[in-house]
C-alpha atoms as a PDB file:
ATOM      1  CA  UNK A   1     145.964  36.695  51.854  1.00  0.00           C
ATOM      2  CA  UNK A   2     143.492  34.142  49.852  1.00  0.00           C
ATOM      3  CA  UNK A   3     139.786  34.333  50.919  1.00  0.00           C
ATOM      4  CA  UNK A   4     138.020  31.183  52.013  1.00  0.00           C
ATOM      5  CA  UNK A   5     135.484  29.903  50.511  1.00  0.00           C
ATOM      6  CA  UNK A   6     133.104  30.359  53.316  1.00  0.00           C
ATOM      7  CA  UNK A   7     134.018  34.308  53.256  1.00  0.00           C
ATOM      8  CA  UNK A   8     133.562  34.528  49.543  1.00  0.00           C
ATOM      9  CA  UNK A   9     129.775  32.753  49.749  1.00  0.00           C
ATOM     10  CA  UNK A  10     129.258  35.941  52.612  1.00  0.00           C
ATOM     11  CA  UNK A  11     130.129  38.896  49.821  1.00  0.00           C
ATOM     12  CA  UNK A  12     127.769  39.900  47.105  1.00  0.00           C
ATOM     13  CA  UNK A  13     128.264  40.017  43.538  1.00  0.00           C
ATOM     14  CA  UNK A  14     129.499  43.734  43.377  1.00  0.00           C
ATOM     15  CA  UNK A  15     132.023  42.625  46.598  1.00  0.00           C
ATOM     16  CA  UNK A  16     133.575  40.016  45.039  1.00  0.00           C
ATOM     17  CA  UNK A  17     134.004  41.758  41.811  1.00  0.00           C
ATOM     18  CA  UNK A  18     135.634  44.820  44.051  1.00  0.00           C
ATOM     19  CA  UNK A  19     138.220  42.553  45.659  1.00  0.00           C
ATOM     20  CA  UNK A  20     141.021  43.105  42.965  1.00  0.00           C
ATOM     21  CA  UNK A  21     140.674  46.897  43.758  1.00  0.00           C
ATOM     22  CA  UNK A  22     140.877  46.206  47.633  1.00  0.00           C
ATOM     23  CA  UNK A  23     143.850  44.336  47.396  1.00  0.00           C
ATOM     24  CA  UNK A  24     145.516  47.005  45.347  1.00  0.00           C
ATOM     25  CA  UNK A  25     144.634  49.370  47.568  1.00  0.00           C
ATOM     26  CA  UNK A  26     145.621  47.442  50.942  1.00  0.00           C
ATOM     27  CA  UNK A  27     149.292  46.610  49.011  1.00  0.00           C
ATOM     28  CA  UNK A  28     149.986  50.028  48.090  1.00  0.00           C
ATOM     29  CA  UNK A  29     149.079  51.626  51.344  1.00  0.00           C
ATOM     30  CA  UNK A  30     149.299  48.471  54.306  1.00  0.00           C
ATOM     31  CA  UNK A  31     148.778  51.705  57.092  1.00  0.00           C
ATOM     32  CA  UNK A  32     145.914  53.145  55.512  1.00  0.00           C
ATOM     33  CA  UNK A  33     142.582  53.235  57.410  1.00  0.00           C
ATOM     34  CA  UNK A  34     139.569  51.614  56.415  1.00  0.00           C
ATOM     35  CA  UNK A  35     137.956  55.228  55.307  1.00  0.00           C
ATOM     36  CA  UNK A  36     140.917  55.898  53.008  1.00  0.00           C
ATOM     37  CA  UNK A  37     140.924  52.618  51.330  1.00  0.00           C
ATOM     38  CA  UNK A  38     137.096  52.499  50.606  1.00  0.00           C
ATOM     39  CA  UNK A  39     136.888  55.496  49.688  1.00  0.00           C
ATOM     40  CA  UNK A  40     139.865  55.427  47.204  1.00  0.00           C
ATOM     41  CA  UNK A  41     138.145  52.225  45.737  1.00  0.00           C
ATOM     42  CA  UNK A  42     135.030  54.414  45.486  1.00  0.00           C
ATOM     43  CA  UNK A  43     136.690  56.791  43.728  1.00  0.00           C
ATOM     44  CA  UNK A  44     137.700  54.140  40.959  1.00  0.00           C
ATOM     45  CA  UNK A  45     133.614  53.438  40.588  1.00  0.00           C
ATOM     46  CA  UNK A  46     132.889  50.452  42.622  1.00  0.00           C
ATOM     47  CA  UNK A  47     129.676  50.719  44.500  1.00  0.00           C
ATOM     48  CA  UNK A  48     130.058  48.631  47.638  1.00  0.00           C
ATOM     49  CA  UNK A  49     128.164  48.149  50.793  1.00  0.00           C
ATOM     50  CA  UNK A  50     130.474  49.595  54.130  1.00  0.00           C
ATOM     51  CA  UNK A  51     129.679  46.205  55.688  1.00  0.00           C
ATOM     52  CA  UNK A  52     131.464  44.314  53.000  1.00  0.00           C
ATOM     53  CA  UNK A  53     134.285  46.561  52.156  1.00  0.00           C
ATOM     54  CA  UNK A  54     135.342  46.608  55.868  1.00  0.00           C
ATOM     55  CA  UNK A  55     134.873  42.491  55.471  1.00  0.00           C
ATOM     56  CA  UNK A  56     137.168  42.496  52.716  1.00  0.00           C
ATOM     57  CA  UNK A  57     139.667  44.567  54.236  1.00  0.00           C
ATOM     58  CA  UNK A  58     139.848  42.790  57.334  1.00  0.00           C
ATOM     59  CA  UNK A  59     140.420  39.517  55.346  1.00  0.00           C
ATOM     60  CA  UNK A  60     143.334  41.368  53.584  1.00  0.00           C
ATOM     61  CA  UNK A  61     144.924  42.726  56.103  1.00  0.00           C
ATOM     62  CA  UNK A  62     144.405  39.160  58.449  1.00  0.00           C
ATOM     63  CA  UNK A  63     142.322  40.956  61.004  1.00  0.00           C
ATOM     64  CA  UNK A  64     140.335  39.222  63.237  1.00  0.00           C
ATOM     65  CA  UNK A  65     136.769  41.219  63.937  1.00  0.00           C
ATOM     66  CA  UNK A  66     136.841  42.172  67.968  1.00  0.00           C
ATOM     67  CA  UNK A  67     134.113  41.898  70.707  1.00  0.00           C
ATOM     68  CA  UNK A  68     134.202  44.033  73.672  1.00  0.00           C
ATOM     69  CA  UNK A  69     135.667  42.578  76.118  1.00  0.00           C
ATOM     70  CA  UNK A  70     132.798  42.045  78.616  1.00  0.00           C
ATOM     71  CA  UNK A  71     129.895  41.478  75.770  1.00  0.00           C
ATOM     72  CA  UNK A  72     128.653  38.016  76.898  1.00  0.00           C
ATOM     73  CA  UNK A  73     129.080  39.052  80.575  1.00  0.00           C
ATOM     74  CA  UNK A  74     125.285  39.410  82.477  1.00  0.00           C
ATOM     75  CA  UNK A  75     125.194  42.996  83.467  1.00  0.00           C
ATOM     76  CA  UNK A  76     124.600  42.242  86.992  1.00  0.00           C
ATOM     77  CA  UNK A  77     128.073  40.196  87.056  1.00  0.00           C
ATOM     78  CA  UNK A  78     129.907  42.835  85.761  1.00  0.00           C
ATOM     79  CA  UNK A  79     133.036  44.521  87.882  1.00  0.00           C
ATOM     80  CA  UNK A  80     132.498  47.412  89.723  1.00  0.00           C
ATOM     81  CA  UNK A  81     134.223  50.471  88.694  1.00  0.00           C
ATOM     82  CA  UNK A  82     135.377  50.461  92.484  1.00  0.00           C
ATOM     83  CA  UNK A  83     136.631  47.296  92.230  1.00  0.00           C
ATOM     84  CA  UNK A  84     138.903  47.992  89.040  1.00  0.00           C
END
């Protein structure tokens, strides 16, 4: 998957320079976790912020970040437990 613009402008320097190693990493191993993969890239010397890597991957992989499901819910509007 190509990264947008707008995603690359969000990644530092050292990110952007990292992404060929990402990508090899997400190819070779599509089921790997996040861990695995930084830390595999990590082991090849890039020195990356956790934010970013898990930025990168995401792209890579076509993930879409989640929100819980009742985060812009007013805690007094929430559903009981007894009504669930």
């Amino acid at each position: 998957m190509a990264f947008t613009g707008e995603a690359l402008s969000l990644l530092t320097k050292g990110a952007r320079a990292a992404i060929p190693f990402f990508r090899a990493a997400v190819e070779a191993a599509p089921s790997a976790s996040s861990e695995d993969i930084i830390g595999a890239v990590r082991e090849l010397g890039a020195s990356i912020r956790r934010t970013d890597a898990l930025a990168i991957i995401r792209q890579l992989k076509g993930n879409q970040l989640q929100r819980p499901a009742f985060a812009s819910i007013p805690l007094n509007n929430l559903p009981s437990t007894r009504s669930m």
